[in-house]
ModelCIF file with pLDDT and N, C-alpha, C, O atoms, coordinates in Angstrom:
data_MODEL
#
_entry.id   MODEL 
#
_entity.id                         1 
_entity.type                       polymer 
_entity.pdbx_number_of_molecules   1 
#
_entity_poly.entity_id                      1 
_entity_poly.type                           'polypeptide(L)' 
_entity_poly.nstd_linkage                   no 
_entity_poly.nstd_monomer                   no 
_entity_poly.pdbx_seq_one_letter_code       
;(UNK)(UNK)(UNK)(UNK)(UNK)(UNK)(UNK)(UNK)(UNK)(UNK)(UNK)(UNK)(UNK)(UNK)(UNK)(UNK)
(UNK)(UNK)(UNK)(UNK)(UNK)(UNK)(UNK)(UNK)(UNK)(UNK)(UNK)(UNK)(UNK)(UNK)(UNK)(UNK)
(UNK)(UNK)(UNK)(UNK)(UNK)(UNK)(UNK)(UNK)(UNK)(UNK)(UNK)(UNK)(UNK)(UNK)
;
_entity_poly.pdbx_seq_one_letter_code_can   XXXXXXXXXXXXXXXXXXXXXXXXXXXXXXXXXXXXXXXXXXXXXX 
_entity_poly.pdbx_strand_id                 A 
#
loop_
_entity_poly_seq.entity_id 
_entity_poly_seq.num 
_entity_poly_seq.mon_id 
_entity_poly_seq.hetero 
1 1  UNK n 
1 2  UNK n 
1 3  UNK n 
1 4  UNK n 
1 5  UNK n 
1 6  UNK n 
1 7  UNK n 
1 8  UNK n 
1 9  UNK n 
1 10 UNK n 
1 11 UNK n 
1 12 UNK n 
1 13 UNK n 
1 14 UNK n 
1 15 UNK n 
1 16 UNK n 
1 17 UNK n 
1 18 UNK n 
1 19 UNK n 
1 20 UNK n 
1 21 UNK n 
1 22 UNK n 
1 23 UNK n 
1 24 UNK n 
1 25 UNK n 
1 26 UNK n 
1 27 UNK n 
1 28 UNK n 
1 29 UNK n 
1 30 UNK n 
1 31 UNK n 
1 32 UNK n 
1 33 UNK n 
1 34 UNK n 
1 35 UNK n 
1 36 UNK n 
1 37 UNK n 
1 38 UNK n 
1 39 UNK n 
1 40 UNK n 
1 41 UNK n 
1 42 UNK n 
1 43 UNK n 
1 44 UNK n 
1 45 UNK n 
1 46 UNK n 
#
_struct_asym.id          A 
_struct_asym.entity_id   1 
#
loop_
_ma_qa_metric.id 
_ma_qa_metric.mode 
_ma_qa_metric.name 
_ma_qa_metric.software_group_id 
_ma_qa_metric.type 
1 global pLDDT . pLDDT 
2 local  pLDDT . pLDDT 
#
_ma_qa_metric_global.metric_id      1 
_ma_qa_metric_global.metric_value   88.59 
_ma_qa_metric_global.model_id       1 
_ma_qa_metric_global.ordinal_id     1 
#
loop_
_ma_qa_metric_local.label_asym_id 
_ma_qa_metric_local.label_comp_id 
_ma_qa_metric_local.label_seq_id 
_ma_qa_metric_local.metric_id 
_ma_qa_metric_local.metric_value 
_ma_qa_metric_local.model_id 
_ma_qa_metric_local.ordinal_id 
A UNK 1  2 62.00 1 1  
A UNK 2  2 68.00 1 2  
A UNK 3  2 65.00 1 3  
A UNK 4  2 66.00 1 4  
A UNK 5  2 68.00 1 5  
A UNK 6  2 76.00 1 6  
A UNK 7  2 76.00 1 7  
A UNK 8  2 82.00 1 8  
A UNK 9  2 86.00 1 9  
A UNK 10 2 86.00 1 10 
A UNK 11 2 87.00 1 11 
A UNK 12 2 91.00 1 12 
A UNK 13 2 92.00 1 13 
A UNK 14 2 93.00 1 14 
A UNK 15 2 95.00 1 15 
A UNK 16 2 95.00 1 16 
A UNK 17 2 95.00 1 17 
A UNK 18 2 95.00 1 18 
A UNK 19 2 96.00 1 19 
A UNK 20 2 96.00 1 20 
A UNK 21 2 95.00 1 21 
A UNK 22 2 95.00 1 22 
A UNK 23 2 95.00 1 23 
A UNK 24 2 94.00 1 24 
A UNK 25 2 94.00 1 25 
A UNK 26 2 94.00 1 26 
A UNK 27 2 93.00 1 27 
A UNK 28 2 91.00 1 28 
A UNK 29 2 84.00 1 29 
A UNK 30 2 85.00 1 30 
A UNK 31 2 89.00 1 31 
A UNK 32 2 94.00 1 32 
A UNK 33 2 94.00 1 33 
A UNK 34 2 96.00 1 34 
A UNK 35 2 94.00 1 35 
A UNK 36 2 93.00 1 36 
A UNK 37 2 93.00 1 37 
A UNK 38 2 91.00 1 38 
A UNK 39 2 90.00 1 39 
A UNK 40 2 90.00 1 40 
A UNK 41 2 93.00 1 41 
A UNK 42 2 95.00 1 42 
A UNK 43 2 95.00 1 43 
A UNK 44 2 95.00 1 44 
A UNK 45 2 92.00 1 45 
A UNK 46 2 91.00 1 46 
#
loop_
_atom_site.group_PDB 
_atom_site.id 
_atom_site.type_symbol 
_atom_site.label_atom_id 
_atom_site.label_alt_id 
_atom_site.label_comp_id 
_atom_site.label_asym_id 
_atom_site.label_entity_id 
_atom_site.label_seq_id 
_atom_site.pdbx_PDB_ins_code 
_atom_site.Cartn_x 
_atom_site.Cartn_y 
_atom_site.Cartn_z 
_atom_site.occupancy 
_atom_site.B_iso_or_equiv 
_atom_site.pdbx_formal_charge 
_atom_site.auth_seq_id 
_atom_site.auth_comp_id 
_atom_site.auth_asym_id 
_atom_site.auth_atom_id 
_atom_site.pdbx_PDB_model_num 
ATOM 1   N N  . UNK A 1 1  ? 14.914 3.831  -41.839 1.00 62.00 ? 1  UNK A N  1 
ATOM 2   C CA . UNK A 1 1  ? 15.614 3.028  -40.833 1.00 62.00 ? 1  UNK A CA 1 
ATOM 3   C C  . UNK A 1 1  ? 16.856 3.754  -40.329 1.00 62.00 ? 1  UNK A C  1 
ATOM 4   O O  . UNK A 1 1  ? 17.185 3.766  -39.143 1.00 62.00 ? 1  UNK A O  1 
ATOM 5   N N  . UNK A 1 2  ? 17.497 4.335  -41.273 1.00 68.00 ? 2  UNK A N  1 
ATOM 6   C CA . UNK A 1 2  ? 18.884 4.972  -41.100 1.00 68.00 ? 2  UNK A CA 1 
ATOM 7   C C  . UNK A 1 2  ? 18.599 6.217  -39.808 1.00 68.00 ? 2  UNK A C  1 
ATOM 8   O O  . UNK A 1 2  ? 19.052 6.265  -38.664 1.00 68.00 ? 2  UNK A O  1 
ATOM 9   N N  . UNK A 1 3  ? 17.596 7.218  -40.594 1.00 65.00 ? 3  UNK A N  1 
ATOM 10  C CA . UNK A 1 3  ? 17.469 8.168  -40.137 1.00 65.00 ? 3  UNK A CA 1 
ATOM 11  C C  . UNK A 1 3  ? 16.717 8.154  -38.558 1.00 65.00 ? 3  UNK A C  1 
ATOM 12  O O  . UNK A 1 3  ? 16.862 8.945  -37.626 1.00 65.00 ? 3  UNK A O  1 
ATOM 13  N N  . UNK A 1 4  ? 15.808 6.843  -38.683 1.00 66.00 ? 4  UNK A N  1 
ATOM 14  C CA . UNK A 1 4  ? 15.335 6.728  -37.181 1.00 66.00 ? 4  UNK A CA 1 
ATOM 15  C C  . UNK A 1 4  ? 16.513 6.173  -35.721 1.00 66.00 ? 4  UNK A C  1 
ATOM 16  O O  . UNK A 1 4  ? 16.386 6.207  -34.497 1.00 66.00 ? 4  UNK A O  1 
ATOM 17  N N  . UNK A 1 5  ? 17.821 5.607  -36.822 1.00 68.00 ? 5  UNK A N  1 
ATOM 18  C CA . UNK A 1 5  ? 18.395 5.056  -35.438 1.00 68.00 ? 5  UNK A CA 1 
ATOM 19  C C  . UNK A 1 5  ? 19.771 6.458  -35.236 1.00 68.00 ? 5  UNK A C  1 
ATOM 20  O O  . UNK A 1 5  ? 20.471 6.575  -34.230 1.00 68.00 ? 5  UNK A O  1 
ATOM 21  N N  . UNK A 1 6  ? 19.839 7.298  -36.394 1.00 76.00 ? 6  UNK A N  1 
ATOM 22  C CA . UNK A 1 6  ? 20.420 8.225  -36.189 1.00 76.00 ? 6  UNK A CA 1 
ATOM 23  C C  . UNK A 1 6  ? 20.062 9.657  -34.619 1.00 76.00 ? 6  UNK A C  1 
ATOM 24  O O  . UNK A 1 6  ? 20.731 10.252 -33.774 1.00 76.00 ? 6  UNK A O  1 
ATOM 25  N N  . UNK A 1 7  ? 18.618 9.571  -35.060 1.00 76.00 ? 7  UNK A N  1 
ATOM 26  C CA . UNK A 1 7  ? 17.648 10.672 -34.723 1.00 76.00 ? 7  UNK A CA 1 
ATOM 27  C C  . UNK A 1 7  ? 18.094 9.512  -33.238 1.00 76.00 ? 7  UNK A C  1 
ATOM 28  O O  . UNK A 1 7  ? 18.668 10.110 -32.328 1.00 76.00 ? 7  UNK A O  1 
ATOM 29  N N  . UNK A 1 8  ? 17.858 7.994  -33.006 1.00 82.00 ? 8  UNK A N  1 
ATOM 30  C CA . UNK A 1 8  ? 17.178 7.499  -31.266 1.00 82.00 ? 8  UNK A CA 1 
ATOM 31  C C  . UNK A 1 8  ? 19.194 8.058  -31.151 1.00 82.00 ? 8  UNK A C  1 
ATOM 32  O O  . UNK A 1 8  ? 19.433 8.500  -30.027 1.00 82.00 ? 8  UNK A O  1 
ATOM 33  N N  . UNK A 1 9  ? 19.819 8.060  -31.622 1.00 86.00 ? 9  UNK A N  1 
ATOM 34  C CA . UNK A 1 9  ? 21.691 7.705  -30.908 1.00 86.00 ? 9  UNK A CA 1 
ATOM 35  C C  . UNK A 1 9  ? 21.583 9.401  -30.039 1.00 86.00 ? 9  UNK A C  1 
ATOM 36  O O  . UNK A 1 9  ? 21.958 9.577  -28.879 1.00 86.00 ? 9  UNK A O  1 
ATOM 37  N N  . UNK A 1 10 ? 20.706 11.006 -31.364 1.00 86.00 ? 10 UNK A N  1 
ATOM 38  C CA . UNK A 1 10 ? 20.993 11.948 -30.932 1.00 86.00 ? 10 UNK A CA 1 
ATOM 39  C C  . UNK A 1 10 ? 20.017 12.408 -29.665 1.00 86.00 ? 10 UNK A C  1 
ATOM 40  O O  . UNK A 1 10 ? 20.337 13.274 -28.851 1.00 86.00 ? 10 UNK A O  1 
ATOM 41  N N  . UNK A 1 11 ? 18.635 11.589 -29.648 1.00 87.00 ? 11 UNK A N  1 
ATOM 42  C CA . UNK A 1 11 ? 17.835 11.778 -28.264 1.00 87.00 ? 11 UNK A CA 1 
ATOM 43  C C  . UNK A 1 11 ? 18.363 11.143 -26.910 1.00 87.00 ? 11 UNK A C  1 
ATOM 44  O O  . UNK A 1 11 ? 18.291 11.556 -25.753 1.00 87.00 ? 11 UNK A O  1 
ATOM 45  N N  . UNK A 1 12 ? 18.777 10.285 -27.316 1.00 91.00 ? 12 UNK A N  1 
ATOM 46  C CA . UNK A 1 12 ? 19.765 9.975  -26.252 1.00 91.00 ? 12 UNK A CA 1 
ATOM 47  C C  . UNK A 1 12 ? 20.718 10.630 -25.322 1.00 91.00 ? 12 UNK A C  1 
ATOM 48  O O  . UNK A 1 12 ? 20.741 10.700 -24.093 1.00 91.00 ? 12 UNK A O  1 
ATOM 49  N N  . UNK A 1 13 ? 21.537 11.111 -26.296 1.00 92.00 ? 13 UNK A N  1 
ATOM 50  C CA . UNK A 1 13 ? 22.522 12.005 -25.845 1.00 92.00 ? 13 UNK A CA 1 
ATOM 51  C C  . UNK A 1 13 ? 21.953 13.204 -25.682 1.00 92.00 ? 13 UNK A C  1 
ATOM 52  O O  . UNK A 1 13 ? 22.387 13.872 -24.744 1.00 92.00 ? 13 UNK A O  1 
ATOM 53  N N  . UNK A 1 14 ? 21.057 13.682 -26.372 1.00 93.00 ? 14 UNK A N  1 
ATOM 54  C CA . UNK A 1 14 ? 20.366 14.752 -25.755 1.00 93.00 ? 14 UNK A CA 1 
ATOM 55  C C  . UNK A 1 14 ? 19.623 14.501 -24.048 1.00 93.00 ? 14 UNK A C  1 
ATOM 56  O O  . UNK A 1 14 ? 19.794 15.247 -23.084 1.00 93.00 ? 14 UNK A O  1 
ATOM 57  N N  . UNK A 1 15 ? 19.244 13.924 -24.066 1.00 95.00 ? 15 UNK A N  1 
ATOM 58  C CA . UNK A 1 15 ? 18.349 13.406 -22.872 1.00 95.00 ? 15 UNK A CA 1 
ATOM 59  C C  . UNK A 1 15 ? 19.601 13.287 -21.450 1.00 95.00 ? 15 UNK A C  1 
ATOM 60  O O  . UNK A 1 15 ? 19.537 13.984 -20.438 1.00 95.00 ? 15 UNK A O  1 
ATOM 61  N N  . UNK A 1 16 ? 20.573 12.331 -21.704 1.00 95.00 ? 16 UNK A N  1 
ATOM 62  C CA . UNK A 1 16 ? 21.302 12.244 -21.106 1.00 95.00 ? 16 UNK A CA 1 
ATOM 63  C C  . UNK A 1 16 ? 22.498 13.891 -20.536 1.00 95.00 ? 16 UNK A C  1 
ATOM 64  O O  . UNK A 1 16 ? 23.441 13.970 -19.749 1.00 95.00 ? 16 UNK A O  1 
ATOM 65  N N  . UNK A 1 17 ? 22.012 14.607 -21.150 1.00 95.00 ? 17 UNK A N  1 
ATOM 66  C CA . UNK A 1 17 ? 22.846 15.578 -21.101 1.00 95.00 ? 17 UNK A CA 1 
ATOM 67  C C  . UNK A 1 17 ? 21.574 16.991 -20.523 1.00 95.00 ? 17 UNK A C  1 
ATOM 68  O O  . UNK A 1 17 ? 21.873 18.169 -20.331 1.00 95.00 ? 17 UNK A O  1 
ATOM 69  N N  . UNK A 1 18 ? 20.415 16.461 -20.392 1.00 95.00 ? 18 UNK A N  1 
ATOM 70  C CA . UNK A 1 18 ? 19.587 17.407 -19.774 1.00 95.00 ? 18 UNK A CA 1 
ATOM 71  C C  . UNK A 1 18 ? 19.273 16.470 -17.916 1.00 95.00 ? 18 UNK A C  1 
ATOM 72  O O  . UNK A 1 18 ? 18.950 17.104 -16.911 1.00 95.00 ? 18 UNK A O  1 
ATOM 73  N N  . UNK A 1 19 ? 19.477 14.995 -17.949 1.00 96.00 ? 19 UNK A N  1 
ATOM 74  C CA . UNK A 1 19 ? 19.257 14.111 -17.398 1.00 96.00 ? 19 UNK A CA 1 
ATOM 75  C C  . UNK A 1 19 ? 20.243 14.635 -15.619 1.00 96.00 ? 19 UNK A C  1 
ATOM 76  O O  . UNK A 1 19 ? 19.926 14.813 -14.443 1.00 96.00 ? 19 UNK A O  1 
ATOM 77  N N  . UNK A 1 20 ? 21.957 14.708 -16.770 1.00 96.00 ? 20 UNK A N  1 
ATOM 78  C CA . UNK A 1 20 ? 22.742 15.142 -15.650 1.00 96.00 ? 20 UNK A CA 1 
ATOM 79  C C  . UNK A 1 20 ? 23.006 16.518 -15.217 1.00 96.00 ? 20 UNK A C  1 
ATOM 80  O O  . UNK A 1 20 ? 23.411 16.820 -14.095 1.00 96.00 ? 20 UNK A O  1 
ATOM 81  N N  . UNK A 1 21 ? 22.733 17.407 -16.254 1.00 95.00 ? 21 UNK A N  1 
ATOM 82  C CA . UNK A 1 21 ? 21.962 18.717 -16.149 1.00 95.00 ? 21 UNK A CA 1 
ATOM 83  C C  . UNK A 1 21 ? 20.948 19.558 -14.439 1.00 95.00 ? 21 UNK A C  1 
ATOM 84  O O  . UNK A 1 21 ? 21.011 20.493 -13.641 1.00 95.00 ? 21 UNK A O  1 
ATOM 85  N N  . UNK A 1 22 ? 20.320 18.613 -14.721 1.00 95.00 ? 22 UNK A N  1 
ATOM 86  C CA . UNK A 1 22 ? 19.327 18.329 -13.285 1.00 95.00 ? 22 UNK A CA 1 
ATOM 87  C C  . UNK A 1 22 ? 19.564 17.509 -12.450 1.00 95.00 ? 22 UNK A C  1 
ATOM 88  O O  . UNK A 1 22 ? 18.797 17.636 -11.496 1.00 95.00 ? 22 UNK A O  1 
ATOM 89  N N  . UNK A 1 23 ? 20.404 16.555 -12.314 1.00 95.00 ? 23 UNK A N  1 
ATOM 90  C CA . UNK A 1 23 ? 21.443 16.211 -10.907 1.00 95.00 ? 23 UNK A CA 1 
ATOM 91  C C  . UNK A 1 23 ? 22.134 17.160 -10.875 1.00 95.00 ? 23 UNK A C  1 
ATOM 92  O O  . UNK A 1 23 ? 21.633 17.759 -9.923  1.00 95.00 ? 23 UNK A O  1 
ATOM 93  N N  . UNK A 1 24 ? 23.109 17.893 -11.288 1.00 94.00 ? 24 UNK A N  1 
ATOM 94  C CA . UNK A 1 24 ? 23.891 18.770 -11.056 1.00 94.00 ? 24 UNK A CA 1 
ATOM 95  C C  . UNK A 1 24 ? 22.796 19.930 -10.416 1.00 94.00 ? 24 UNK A C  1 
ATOM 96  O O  . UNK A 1 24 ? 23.038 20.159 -9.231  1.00 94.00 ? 24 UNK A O  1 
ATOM 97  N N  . UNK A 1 25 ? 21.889 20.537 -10.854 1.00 94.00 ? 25 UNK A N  1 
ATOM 98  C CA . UNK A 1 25 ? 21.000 21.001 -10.283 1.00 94.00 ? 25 UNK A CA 1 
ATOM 99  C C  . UNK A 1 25 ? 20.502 21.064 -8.637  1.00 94.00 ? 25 UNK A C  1 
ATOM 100 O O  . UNK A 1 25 ? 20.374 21.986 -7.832  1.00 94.00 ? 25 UNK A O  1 
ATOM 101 N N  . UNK A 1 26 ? 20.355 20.028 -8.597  1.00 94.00 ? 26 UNK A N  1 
ATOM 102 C CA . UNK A 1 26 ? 20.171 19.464 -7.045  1.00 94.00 ? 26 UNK A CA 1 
ATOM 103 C C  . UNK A 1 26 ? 21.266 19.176 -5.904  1.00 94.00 ? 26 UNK A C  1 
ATOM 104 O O  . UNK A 1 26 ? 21.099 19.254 -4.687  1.00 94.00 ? 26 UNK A O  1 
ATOM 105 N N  . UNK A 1 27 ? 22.240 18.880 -6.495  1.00 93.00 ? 27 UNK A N  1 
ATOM 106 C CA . UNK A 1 27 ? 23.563 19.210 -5.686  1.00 93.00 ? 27 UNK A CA 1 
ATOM 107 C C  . UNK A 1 27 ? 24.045 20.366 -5.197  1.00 93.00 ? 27 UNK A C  1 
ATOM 108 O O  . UNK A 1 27 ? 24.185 21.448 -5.767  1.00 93.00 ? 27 UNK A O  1 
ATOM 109 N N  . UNK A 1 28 ? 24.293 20.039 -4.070  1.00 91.00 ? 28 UNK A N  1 
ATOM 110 C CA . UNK A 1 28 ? 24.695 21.106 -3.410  1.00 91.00 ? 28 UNK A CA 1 
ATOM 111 C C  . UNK A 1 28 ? 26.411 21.306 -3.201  1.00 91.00 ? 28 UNK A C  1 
ATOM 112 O O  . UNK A 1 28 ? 26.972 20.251 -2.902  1.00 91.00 ? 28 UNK A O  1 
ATOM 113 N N  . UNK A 1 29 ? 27.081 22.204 -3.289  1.00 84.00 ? 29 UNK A N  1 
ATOM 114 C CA . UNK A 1 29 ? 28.581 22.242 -2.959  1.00 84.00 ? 29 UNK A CA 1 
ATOM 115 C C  . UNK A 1 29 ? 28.980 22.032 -1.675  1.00 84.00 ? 29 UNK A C  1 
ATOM 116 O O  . UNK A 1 29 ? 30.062 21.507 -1.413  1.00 84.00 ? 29 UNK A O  1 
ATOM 117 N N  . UNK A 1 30 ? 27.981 22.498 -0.618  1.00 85.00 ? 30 UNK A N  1 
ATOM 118 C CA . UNK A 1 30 ? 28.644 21.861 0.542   1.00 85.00 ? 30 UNK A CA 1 
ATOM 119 C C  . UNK A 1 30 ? 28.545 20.670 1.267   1.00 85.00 ? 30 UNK A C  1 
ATOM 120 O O  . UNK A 1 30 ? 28.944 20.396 2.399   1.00 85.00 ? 30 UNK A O  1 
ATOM 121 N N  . UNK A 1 31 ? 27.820 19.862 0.251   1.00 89.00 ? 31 UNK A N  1 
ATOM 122 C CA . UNK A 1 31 ? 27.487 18.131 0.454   1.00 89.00 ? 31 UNK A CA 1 
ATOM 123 C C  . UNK A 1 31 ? 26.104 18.239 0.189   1.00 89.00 ? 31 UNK A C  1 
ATOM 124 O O  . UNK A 1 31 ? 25.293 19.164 0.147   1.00 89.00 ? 31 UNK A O  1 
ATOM 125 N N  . UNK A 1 32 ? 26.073 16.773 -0.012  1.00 94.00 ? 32 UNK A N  1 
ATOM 126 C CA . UNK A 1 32 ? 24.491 15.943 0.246   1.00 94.00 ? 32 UNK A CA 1 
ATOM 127 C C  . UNK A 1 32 ? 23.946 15.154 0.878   1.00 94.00 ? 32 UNK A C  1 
ATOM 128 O O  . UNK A 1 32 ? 24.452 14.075 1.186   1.00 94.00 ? 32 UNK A O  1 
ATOM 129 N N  . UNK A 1 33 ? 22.767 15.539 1.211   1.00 94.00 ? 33 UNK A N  1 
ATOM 130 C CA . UNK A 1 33 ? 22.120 14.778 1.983   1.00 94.00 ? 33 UNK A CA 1 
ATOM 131 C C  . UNK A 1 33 ? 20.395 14.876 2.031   1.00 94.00 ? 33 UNK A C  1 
ATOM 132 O O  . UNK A 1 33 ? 19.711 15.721 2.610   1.00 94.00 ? 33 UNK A O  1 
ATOM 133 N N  . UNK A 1 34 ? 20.012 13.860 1.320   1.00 96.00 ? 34 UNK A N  1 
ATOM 134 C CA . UNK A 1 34 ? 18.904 13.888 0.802   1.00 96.00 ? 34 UNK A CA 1 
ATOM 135 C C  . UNK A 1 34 ? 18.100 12.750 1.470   1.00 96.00 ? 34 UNK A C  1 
ATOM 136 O O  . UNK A 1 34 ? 18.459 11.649 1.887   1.00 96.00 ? 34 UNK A O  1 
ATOM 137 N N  . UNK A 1 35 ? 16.531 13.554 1.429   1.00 94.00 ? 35 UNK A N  1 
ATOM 138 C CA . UNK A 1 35 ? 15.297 13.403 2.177   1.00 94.00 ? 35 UNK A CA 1 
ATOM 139 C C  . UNK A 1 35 ? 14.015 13.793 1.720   1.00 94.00 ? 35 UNK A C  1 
ATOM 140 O O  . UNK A 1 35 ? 13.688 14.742 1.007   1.00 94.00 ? 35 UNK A O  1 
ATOM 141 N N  . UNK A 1 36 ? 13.261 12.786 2.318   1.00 93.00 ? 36 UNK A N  1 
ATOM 142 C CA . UNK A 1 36 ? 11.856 12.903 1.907   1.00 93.00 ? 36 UNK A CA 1 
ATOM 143 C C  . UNK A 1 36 ? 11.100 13.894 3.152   1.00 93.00 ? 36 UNK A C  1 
ATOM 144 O O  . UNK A 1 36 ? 11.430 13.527 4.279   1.00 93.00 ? 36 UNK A O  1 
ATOM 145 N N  . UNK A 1 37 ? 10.193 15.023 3.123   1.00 93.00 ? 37 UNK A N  1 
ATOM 146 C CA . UNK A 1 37 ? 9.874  15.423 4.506   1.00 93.00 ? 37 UNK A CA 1 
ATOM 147 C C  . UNK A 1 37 ? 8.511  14.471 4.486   1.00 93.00 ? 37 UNK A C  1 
ATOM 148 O O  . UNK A 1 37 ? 8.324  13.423 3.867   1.00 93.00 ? 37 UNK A O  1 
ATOM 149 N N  . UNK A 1 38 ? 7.570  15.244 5.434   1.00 91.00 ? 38 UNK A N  1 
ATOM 150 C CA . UNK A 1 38 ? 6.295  14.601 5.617   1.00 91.00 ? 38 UNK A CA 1 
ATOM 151 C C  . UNK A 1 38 ? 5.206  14.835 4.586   1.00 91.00 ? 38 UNK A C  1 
ATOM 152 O O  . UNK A 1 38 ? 4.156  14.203 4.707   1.00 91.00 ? 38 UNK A O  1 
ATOM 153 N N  . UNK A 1 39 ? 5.351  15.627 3.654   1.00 90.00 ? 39 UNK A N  1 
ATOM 154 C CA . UNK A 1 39 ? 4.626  16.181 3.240   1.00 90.00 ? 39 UNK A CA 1 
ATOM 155 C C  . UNK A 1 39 ? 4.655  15.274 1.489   1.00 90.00 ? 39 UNK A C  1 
ATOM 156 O O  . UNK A 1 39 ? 3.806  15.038 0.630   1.00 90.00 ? 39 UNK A O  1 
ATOM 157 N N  . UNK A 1 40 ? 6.128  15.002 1.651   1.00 90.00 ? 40 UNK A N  1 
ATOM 158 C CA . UNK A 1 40 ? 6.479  14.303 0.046   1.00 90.00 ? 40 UNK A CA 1 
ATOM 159 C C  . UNK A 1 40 ? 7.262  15.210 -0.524  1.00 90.00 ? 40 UNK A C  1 
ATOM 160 O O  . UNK A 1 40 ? 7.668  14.954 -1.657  1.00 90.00 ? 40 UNK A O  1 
ATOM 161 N N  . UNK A 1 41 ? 7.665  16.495 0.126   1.00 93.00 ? 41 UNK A N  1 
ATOM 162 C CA . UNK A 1 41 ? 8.901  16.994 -0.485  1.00 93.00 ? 41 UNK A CA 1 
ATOM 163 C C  . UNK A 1 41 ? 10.316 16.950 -0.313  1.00 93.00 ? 41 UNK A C  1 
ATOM 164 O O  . UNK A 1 41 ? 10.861 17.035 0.788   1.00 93.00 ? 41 UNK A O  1 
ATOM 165 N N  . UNK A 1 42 ? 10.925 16.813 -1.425  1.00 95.00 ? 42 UNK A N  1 
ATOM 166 C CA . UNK A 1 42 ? 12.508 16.201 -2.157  1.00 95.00 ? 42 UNK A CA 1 
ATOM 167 C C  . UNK A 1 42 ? 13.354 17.354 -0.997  1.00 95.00 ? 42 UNK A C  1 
ATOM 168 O O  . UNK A 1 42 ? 13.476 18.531 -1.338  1.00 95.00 ? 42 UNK A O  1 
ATOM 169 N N  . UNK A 1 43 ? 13.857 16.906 0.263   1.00 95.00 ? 43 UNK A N  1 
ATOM 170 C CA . UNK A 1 43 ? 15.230 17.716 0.202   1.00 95.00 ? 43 UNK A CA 1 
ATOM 171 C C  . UNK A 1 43 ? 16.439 17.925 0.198   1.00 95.00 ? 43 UNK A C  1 
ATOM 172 O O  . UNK A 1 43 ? 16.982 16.929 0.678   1.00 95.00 ? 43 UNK A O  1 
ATOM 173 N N  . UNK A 1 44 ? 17.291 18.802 -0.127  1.00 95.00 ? 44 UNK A N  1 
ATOM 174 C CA . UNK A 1 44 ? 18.776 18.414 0.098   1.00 95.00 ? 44 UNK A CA 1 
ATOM 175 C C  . UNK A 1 44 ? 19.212 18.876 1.346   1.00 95.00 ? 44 UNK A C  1 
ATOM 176 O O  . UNK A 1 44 ? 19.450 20.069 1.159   1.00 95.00 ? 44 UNK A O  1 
ATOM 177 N N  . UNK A 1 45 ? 19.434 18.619 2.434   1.00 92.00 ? 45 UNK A N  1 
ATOM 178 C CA . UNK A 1 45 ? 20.292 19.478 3.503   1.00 92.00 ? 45 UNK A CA 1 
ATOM 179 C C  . UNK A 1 45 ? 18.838 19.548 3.985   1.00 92.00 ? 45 UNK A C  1 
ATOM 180 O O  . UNK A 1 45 ? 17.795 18.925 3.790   1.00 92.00 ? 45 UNK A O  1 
ATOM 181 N N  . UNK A 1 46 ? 19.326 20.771 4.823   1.00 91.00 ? 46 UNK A N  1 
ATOM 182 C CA . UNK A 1 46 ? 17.923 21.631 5.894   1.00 91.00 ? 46 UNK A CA 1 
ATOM 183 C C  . UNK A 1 46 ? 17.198 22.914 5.249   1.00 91.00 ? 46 UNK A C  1 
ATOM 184 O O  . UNK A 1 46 ? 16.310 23.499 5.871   1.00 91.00 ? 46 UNK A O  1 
#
């Protein structure tokens, strides 16, 4: 019991820290502005 709610507190924070990892990823420094094209692909900008 111990060790399973130890192990869910550290996937968590693991997860959360790969989560914002990959927003940061997708951001761009000179702003955002995000879109779907026709096709179904994710974009930021042009």
């Amino acid at each position: 019991y111990r060790i399973s709610g130890h192990l869910e507190t550290l996937v968590k924070n693991n997860l959360y820290d790969v989560a914002v990892m990959e927003r940061d990823n997708i951001s761009l420094s000179e702003g955002n502005s995000y879109r779907l094209d026709q096709d179904g692909n994710l974009w930021n900008g042009d």
